[in-house]
Protein backbone atom coordinates (compact mmCIF):
# COMPACT_ATOMS: atom_id res chain seq x y z
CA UNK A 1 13.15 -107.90 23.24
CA UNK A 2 11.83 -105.91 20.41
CA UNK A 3 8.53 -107.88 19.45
CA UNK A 4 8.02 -107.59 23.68
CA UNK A 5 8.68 -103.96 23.45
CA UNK A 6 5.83 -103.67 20.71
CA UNK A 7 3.08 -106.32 22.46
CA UNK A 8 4.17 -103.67 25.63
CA UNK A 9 3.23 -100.24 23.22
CA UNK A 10 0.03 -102.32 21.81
CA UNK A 11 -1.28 -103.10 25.28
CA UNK A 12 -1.56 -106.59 24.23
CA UNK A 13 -2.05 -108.68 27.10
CA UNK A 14 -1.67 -111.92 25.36
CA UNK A 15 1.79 -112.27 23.97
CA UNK A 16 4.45 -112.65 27.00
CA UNK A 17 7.19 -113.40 24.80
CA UNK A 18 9.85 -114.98 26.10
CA UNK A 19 12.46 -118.24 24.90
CA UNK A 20 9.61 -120.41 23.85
CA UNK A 21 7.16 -118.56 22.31
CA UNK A 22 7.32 -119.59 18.91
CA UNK A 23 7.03 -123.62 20.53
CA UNK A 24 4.14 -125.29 22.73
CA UNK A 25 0.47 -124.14 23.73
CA UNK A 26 0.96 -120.59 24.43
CA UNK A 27 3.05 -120.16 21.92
CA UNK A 28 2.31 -116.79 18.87
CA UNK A 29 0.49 -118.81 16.33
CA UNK A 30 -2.83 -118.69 18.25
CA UNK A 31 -6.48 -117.34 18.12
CA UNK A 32 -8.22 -115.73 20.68
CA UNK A 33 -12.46 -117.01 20.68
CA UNK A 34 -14.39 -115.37 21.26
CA UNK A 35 -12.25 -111.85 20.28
CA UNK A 36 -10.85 -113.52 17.28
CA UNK A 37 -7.60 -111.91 18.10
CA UNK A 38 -5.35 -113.63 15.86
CA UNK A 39 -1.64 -113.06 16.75
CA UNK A 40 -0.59 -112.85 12.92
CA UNK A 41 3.38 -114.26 13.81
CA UNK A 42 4.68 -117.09 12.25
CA UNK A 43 8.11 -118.81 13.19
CA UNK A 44 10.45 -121.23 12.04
CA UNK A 45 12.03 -123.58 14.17
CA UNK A 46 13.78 -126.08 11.87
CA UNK A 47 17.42 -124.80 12.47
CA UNK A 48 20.04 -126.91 14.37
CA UNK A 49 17.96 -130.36 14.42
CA UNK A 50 14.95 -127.69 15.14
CA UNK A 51 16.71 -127.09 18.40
CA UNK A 52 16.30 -123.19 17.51
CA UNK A 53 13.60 -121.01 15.87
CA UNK A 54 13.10 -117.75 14.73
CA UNK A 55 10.18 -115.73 13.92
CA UNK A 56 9.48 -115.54 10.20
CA UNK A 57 6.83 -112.92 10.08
């Protein structure tokens, strides 16, 4: 809720965050080409047989 409340105040129309966006292809850790907009979040999802993750910085 509160990293969505921040994309929301940044107008940043590429995080949707949501249960799995620190896993898969549309996930935090991405760059945008050809903006370069790097998402700068990093999570760790090695917690309960990496069943569960949590965003690191």
């Amino acid at each position: 809720l509160v990293l969505q409340t921040i994309s929301s105040k940044l107008q940043n129309k590429y995080w949707n965050v949501n249960q799995s966006s620190c896993i898969g292809a549309n996930g935090f850790n991405l760059t945008f080409w050809p903006d370069e907009i790097y998402s700068g979040v990093n999570c760790d999802c090695s917690f309960n047989n990496s069943t569960v993750c949590h965003v690191t910085n």
